[in-house]
N, C-alpha and C. Protein backbone atom coordinates (compact mmCIF):
# COMPACT_ATOMS: atom_id res chain seq x y z
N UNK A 1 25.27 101.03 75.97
CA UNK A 1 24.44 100.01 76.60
C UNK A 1 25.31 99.08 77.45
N UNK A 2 24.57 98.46 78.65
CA UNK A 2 25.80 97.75 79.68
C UNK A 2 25.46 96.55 78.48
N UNK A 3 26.21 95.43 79.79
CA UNK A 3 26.04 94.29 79.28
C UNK A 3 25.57 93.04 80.30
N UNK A 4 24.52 92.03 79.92
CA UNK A 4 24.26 91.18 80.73
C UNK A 4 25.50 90.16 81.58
N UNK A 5 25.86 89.94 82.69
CA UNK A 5 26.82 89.16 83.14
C UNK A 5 25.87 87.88 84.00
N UNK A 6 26.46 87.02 84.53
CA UNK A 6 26.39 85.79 84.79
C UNK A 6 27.87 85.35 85.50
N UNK A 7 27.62 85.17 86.76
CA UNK A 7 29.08 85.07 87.53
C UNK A 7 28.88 84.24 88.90
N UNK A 8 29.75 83.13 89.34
CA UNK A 8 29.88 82.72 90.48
C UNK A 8 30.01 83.19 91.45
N UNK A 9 29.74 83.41 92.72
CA UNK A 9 29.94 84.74 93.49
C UNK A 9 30.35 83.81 95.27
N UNK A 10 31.09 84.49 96.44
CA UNK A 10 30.89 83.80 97.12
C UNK A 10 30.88 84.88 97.98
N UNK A 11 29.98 84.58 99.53
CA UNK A 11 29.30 85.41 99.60
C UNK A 11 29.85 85.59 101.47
N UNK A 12 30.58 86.37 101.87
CA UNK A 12 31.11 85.94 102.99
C UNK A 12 29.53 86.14 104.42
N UNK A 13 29.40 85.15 105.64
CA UNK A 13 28.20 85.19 106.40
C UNK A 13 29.19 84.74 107.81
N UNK A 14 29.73 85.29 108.13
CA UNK A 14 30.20 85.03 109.52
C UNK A 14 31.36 84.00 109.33
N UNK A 15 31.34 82.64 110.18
CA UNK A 15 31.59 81.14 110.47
C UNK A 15 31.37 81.09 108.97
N UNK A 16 30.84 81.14 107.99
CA UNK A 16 30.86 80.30 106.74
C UNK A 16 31.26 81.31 105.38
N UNK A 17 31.29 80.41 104.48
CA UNK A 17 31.30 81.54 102.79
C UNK A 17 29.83 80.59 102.09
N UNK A 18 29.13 81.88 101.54
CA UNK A 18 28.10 80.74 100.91
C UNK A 18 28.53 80.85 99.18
N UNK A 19 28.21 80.16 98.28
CA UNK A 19 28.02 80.09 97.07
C UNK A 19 26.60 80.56 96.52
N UNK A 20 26.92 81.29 95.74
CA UNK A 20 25.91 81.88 94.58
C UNK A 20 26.07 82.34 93.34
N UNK A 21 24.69 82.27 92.73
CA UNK A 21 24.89 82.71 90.73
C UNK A 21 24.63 84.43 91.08
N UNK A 22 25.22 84.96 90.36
CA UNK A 22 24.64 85.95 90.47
C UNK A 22 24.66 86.55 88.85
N UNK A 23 22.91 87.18 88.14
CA UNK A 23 22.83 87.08 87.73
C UNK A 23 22.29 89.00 86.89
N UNK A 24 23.20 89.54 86.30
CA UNK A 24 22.99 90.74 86.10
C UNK A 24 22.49 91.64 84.67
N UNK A 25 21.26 91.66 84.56
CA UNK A 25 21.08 92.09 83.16
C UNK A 25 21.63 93.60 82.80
N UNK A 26 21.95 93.39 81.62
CA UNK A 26 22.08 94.84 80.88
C UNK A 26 20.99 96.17 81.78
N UNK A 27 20.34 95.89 81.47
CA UNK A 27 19.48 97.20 82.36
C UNK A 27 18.64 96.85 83.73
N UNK A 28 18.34 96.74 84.61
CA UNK A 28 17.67 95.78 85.67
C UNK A 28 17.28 97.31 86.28
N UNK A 29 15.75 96.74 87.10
CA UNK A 29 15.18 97.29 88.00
C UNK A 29 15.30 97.46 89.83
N UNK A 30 15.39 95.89 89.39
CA UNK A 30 16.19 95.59 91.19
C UNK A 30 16.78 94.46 91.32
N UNK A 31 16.71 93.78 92.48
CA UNK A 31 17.30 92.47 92.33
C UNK A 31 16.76 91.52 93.13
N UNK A 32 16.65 90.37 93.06
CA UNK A 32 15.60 89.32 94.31
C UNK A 32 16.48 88.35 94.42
N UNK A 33 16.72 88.02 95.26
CA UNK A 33 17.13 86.90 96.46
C UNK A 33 16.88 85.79 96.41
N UNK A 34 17.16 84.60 96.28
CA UNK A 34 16.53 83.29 96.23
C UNK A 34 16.58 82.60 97.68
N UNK A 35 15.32 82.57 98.05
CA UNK A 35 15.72 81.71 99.55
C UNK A 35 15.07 80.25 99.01
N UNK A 36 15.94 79.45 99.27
CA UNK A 36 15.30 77.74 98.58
C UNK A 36 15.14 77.17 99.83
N UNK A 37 14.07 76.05 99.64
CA UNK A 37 13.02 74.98 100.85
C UNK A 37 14.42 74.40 101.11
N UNK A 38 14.00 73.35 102.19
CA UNK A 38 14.69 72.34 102.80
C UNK A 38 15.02 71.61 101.04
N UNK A 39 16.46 71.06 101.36
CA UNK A 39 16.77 70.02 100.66
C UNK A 39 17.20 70.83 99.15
N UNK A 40 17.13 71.74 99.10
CA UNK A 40 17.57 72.58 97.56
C UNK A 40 18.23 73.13 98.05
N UNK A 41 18.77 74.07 96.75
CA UNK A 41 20.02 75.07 96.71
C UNK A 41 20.19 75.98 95.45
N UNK A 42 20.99 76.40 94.77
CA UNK A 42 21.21 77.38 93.92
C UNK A 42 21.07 76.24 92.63
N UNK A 43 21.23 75.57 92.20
CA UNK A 43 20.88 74.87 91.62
C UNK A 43 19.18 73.74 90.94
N UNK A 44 18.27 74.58 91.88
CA UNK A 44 17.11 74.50 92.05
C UNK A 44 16.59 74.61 90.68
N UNK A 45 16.19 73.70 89.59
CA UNK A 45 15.46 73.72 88.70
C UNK A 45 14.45 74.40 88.44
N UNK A 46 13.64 74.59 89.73
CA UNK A 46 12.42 75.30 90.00
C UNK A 46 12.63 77.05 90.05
N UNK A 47 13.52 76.99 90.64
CA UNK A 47 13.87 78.48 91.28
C UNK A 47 14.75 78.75 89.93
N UNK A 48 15.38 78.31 89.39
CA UNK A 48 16.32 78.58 88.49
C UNK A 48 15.38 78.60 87.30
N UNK A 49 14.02 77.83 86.70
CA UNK A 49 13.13 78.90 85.79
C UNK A 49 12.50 79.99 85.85
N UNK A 50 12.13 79.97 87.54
CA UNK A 50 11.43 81.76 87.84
C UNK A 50 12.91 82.54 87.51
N UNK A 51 14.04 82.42 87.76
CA UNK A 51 14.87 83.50 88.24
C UNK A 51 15.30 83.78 86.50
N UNK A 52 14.85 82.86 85.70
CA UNK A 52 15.11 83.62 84.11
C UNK A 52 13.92 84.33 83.40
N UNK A 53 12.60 83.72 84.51
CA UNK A 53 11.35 84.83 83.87
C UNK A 53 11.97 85.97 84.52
N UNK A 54 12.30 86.51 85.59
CA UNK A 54 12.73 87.59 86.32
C UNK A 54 13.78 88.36 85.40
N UNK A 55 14.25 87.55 84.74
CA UNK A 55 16.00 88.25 84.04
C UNK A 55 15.30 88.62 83.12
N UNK A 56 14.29 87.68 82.46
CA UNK A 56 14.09 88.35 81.22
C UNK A 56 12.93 89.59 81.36
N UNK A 57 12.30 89.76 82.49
CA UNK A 57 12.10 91.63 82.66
C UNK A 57 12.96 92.47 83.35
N UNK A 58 14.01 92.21 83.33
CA UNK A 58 14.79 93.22 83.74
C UNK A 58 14.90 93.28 85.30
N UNK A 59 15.34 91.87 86.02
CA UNK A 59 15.68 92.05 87.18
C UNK A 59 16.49 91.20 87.48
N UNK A 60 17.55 91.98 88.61
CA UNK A 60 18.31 91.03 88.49
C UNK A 60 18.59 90.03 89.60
N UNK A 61 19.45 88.31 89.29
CA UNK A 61 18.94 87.18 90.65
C UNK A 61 20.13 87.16 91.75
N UNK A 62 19.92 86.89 92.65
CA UNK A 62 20.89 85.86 92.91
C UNK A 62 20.84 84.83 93.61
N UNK A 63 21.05 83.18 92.85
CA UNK A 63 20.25 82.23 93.82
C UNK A 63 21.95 81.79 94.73
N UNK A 64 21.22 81.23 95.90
CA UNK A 64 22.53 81.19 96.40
C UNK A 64 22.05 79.98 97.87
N UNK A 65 23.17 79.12 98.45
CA UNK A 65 22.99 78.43 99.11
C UNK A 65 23.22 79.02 100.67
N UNK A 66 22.31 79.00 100.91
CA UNK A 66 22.18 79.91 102.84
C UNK A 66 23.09 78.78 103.81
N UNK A 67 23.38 77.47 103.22
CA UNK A 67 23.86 76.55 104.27
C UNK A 67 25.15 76.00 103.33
N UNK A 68 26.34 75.79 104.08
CA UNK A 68 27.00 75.06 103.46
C UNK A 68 26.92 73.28 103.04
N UNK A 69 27.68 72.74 102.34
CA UNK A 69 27.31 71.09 102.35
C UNK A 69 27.40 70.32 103.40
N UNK A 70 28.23 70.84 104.43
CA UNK A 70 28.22 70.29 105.73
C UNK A 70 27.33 70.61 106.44
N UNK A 71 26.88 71.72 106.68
CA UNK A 71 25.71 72.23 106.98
C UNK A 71 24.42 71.45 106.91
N UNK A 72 24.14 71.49 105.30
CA UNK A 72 23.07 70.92 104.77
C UNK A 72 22.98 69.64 105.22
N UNK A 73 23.95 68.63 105.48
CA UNK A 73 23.54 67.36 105.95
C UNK A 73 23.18 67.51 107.45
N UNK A 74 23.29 68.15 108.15
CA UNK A 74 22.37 68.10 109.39
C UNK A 74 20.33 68.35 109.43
N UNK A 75 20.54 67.50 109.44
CA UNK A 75 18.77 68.24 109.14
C UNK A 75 18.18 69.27 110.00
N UNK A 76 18.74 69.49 110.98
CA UNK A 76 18.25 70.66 112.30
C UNK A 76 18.93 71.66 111.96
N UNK A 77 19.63 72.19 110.84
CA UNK A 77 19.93 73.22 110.13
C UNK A 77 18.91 73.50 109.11
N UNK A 78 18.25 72.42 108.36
CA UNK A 78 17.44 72.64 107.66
C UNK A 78 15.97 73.66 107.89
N UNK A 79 16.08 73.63 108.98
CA UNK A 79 14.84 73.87 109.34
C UNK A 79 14.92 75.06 110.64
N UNK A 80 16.58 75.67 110.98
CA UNK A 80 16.58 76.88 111.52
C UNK A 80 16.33 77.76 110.80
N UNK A 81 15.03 78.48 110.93
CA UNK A 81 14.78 79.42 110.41
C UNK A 81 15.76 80.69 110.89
N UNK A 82 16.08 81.08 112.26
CA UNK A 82 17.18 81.73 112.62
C UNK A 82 18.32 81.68 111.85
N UNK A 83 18.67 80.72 111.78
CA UNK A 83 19.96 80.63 111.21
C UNK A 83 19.68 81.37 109.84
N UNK A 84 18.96 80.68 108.86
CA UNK A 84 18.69 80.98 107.90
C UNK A 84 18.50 82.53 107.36
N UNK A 85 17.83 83.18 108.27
CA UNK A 85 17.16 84.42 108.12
C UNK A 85 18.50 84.93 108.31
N UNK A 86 19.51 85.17 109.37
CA UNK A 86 20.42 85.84 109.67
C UNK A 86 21.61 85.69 108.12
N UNK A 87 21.45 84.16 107.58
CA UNK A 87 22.51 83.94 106.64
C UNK A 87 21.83 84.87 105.43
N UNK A 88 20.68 85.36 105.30
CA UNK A 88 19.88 85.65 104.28
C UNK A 88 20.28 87.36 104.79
N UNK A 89 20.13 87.81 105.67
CA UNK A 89 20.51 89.11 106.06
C UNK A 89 22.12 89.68 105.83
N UNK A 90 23.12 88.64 105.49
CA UNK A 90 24.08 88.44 105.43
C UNK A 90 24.58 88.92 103.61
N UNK A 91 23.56 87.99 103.18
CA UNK A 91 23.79 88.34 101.59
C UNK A 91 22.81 89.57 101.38
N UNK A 92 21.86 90.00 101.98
CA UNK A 92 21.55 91.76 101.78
C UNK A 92 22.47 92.88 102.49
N UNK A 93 23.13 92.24 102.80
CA UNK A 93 24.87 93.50 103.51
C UNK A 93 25.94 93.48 102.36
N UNK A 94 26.10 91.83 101.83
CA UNK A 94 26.92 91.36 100.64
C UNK A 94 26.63 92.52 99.61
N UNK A 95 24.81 92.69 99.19
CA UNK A 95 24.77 93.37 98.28
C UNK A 95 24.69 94.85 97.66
N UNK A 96 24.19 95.27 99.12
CA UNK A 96 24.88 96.77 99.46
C UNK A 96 26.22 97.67 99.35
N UNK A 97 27.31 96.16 99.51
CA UNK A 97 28.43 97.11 99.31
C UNK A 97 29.10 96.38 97.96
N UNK A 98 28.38 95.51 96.95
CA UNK A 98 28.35 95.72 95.52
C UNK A 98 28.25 97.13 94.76
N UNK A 99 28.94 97.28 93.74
CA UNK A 99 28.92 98.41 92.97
C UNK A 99 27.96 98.27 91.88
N UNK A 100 27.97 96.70 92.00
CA UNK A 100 26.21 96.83 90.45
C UNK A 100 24.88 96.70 91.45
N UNK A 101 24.89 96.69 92.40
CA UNK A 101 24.02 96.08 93.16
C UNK A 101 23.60 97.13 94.19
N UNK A 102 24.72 97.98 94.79
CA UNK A 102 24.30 98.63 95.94
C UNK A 102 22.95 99.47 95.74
N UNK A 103 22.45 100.08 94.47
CA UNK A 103 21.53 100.86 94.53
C UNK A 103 20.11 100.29 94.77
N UNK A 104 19.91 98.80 93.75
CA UNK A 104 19.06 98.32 93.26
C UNK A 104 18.22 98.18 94.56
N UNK A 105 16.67 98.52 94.35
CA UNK A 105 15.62 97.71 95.00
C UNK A 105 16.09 96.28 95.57
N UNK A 106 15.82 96.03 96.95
CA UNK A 106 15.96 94.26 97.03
C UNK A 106 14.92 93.51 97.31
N UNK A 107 14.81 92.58 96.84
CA UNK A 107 13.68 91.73 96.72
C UNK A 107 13.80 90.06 97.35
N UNK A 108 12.87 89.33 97.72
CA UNK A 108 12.82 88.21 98.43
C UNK A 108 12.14 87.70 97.86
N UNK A 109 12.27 86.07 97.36
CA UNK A 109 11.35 84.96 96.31
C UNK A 109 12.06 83.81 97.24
N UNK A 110 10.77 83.84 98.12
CA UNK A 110 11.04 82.16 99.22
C UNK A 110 10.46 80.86 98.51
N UNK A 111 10.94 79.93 98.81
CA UNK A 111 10.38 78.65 99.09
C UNK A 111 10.27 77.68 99.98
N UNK A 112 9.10 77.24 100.26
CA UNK A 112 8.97 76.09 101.21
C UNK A 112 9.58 77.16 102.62
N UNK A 113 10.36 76.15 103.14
CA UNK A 113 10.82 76.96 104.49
C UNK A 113 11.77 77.81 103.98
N UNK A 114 11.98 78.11 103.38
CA UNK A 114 13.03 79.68 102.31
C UNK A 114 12.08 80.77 102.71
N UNK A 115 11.00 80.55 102.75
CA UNK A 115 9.52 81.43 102.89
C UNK A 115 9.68 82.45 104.20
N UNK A 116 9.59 81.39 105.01
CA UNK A 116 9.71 81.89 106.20
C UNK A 116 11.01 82.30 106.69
N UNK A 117 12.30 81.93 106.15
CA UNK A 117 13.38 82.56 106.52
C UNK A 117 13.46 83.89 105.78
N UNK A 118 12.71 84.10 104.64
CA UNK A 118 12.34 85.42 103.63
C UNK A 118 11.90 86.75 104.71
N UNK A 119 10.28 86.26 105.17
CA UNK A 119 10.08 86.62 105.91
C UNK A 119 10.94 87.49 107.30
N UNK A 120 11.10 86.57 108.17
CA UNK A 120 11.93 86.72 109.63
C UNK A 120 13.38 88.11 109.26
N UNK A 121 13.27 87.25 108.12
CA UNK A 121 14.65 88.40 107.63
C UNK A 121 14.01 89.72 107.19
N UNK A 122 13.25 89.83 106.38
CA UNK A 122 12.41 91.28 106.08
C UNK A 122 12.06 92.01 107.11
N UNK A 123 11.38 91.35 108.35
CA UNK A 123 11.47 92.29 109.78
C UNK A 123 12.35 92.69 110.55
N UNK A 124 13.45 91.65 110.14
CA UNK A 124 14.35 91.98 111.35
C UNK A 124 15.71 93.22 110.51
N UNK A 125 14.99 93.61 109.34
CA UNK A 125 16.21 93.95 108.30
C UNK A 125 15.98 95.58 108.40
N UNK A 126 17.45 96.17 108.50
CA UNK A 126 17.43 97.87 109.09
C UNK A 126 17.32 98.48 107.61
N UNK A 127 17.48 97.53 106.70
CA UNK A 127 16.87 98.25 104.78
C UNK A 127 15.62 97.19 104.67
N UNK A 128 14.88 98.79 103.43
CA UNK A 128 13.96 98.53 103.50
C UNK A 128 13.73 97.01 101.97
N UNK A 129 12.91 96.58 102.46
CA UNK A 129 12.81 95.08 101.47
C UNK A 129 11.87 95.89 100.36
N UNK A 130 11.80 95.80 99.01
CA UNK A 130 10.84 96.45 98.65
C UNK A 130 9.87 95.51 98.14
N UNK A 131 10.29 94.33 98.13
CA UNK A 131 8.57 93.25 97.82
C UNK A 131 9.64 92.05 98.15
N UNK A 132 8.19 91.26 98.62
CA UNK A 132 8.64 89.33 99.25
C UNK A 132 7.62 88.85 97.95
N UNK A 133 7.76 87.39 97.65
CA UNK A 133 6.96 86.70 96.90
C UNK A 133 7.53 85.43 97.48
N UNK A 134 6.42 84.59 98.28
CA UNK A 134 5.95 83.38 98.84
C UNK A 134 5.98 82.07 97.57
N UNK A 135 6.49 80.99 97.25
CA UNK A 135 5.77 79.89 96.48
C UNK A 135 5.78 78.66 97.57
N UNK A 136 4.63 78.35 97.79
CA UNK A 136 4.72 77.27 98.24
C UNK A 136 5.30 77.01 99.27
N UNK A 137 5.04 78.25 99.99
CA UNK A 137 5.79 78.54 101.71
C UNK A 137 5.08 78.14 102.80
N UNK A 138 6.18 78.77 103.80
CA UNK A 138 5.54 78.25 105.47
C UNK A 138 5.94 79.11 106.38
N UNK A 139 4.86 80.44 105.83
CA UNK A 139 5.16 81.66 106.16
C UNK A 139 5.17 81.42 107.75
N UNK A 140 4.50 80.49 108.33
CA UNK A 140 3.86 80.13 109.55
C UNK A 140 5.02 79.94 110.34
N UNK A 141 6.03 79.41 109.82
CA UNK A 141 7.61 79.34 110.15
C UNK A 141 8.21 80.76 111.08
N UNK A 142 7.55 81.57 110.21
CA UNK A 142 8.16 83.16 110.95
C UNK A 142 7.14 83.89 111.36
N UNK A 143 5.93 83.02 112.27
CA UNK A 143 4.65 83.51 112.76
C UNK A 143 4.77 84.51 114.12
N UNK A 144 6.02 84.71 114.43
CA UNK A 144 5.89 85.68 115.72
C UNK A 144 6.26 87.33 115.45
N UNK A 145 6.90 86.82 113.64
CA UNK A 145 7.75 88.25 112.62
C UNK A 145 6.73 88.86 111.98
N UNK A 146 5.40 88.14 111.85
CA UNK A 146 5.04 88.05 110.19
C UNK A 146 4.11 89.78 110.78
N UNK A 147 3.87 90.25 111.44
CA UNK A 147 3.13 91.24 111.80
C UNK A 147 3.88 92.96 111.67
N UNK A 148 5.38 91.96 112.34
CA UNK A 148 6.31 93.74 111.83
C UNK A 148 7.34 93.34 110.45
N UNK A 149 6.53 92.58 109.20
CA UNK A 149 6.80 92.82 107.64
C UNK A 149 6.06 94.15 107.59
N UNK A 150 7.32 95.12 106.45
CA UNK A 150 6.74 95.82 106.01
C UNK A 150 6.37 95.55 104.42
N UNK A 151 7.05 94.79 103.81
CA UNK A 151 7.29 94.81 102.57
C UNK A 151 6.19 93.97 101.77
N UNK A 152 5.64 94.87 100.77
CA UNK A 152 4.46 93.67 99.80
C UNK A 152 4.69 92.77 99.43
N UNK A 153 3.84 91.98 100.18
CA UNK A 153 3.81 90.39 100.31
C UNK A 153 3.11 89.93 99.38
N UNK A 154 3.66 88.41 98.33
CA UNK A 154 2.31 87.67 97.63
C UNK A 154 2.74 86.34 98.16
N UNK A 155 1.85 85.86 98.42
CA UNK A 155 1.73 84.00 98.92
C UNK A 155 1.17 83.28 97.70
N UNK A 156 1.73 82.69 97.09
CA UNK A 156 1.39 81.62 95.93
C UNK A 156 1.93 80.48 96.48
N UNK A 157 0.54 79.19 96.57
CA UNK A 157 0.18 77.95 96.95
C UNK A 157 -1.16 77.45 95.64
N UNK A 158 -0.32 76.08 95.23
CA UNK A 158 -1.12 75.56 94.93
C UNK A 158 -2.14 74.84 95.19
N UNK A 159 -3.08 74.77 94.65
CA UNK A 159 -4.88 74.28 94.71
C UNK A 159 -4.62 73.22 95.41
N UNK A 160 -3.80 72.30 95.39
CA UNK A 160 -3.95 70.64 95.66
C UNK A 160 -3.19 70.56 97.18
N UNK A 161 -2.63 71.62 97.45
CA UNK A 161 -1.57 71.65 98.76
C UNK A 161 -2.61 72.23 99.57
N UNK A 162 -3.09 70.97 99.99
CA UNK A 162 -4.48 71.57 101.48
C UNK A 162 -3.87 72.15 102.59
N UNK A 163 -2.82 71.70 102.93
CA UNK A 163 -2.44 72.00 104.59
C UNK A 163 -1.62 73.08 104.57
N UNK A 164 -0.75 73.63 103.43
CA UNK A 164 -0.04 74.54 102.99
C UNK A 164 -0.75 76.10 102.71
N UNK A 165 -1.98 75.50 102.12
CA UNK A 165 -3.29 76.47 101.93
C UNK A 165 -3.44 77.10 103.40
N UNK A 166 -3.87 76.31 104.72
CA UNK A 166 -4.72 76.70 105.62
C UNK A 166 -3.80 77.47 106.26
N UNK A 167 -2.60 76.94 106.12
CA UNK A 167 -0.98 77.82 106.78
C UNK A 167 -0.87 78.98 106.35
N UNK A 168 -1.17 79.17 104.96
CA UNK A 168 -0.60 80.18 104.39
C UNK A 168 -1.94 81.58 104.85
N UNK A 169 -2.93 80.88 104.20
CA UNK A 169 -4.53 81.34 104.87
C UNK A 169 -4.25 82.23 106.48
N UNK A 170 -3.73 81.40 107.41
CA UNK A 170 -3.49 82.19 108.50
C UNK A 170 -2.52 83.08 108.84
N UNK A 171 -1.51 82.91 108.24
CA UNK A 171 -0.31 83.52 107.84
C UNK A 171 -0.76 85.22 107.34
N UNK A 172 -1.60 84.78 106.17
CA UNK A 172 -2.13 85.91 105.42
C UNK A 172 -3.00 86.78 106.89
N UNK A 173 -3.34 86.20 107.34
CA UNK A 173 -4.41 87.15 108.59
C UNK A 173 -3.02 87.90 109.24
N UNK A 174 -2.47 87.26 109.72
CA UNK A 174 -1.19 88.55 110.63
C UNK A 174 -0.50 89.32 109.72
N UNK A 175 -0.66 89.21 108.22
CA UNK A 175 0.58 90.27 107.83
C UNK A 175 0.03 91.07 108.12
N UNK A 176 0.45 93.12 107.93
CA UNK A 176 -0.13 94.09 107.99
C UNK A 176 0.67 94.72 107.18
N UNK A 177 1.04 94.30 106.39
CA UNK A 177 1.72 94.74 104.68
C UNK A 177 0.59 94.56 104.05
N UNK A 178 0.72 95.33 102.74
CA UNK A 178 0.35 94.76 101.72
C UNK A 178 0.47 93.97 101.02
N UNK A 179 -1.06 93.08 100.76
CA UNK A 179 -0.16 91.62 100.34
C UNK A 179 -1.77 90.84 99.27
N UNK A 180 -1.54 89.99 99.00
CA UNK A 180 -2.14 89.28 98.37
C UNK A 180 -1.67 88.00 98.53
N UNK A 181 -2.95 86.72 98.68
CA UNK A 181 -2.74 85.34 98.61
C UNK A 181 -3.39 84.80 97.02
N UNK A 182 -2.68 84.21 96.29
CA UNK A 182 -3.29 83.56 95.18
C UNK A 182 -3.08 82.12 95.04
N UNK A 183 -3.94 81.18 94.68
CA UNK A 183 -3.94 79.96 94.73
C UNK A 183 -4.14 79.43 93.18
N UNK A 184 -3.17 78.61 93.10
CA UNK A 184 -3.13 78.28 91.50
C UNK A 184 -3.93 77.09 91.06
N UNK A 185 -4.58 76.96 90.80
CA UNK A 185 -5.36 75.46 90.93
C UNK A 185 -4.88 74.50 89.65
N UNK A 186 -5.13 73.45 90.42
CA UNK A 186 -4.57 72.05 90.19
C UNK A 186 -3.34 71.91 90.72
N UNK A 187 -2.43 72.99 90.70
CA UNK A 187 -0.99 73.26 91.42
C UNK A 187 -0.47 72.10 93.08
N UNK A 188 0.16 71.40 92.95
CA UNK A 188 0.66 70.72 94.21
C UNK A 188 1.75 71.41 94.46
N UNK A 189 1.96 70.84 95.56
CA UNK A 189 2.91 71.69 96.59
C UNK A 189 4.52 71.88 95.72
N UNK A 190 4.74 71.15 94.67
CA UNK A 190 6.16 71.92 94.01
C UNK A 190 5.71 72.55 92.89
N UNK A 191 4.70 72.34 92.36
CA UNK A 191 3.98 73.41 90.82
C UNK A 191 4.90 72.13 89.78
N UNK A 192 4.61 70.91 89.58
CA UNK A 192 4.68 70.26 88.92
C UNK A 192 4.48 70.44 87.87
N UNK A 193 3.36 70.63 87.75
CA UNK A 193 1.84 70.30 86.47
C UNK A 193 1.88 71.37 85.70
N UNK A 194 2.11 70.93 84.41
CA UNK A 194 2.08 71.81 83.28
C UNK A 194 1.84 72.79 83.37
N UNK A 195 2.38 73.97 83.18
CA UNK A 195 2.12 75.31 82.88
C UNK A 195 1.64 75.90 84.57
N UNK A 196 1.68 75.32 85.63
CA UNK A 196 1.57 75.90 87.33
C UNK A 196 2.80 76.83 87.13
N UNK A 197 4.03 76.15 86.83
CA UNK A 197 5.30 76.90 87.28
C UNK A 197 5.32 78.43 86.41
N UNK A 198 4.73 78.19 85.07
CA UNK A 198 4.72 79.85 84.70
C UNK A 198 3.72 80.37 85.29
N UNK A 199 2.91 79.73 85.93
CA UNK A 199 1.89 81.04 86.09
C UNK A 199 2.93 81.70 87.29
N UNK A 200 3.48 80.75 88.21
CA UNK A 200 4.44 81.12 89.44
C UNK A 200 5.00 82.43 89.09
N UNK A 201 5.75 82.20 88.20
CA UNK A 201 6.84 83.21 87.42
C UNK A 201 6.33 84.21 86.90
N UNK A 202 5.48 84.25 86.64
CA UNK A 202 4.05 85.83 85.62
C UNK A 202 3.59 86.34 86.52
N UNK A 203 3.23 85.59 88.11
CA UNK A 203 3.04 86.43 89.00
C UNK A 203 4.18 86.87 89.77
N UNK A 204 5.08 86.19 89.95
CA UNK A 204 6.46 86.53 91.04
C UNK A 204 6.59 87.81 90.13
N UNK A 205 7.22 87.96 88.64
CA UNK A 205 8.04 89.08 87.84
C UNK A 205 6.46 90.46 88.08
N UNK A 206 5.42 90.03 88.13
CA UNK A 206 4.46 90.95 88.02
C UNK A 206 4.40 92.14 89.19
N UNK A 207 4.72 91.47 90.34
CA UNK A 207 4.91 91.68 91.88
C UNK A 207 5.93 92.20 92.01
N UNK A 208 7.00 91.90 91.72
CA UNK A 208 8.29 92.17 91.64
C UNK A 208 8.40 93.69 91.09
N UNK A 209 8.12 93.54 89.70
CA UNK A 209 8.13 95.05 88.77
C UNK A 209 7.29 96.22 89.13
N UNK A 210 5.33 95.72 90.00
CA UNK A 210 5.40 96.54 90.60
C UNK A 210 5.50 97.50 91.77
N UNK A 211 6.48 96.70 92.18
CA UNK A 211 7.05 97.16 93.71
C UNK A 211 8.44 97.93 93.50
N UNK A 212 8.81 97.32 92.49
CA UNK A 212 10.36 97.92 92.17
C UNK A 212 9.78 99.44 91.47
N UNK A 213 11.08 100.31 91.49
CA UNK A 213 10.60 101.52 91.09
C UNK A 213 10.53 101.73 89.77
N UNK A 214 10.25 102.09 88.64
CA UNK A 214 10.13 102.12 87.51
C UNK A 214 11.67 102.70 86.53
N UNK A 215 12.69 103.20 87.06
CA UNK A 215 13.68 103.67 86.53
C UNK A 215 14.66 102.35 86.46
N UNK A 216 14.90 102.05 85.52
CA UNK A 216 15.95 100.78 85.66
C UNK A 216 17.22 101.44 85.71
N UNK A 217 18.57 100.45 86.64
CA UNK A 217 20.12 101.21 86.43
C UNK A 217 20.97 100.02 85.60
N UNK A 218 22.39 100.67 85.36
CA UNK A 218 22.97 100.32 84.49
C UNK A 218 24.31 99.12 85.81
């Protein structure tokens, strides 16, 4: 039997090195990507409870910061989705020429504007993505991409996030993937409220597992 690891990783992207967890179970199915909103990072409380519902079915994470700290204090970095998408295309080359990693399914779990750099990157990417999962995105961000996604899409927005809803709502009209929109109710735009964030996580790992192929590797 392998063994679960847990390791700092740094992740070379051109001009920069990014930082990431990378997170590897004993047996895993595939592996998903963390793209985090404006103003987060690998350290994301939020992203960092989905990415242990994920571990604990057998997939494996890696959350990781797309911008450096210098970076991050510009706010017009925050919000290049270009940039972003390309730094995100960067760590799916990273993980290809991994030896625990190269085989695995790859997977995309955006947030906020992470969403849309998820996105932009899944079209513009020469491997194939095998599932995206949306929380609380702005898919609308990568509205000129969102038509040549191939990869099964889910958009999860909560009930109380009106304007995020109507975004995502239109968003959902141009994919031509397979996809599903689900709306969590009572849910605001970070999944605050008791028990929103697992449902997040029961659907992200659900989506995830069945897009990934059913043979787990070592």
């Amino acid at each position: 039997m392998g063994r679960k690891e847990e390791r700092e990783v740094l992740i070379p992207a051109r001009e920069a090195n990014l930082s990431g967890i990378l997170y590897l179970p004993a047996m895993r199915r595939g592996i998903v990507v963390f793209v985090h909103g404006s103003g987060s990072g690998r350290f994301s409380p939020r992203n960092q409870f989905v990415a242990r519902f994920l571990q604990e079915g057998g997939i494996a994470t890696l959350l990781v910061d797309l911008l450096t700290d210098e970076e991050a204090a510009e706010s017009k970095n925050v919000f290049d989705i270009v940039l972003l998408a390309d730094r995100l295309l960067a760590n799916a080359r990273w993980l290809k020429q991994q030896p625990e990693t190269k085989r695995l399914p790859l997977g995309y779990f955006g947030a906020s504007t992470g969403a849309g750099a998820a996105l932009e990157a899944a079209a513009r990417s020469s491997d194939n993505i095998a599932a995206i999962v949306s929380r609380g995105g702005r898919p609308d961000l990568a509205s000129r991409y969102l038509p040549r996604v191939k990869a099964p899409t889910l958009l999860i927005v909560g009930g109380e996030d009106k304007v995020v809803i109507l975004l995502n709502q239109k968003a959902f009209g141009s994919l031509k993937c397979p996809k599903e929109l689900k709306i969590v109710p009572g849910a605001s735009h970070l999944f605050e409220e008791p028990g929103t964030l697992d449902q997040v996580a029961q659907m992200a790992r659900d989506w995830f597992l069945q897009h990934f192929p059913s043979r787990e590797t070592k």
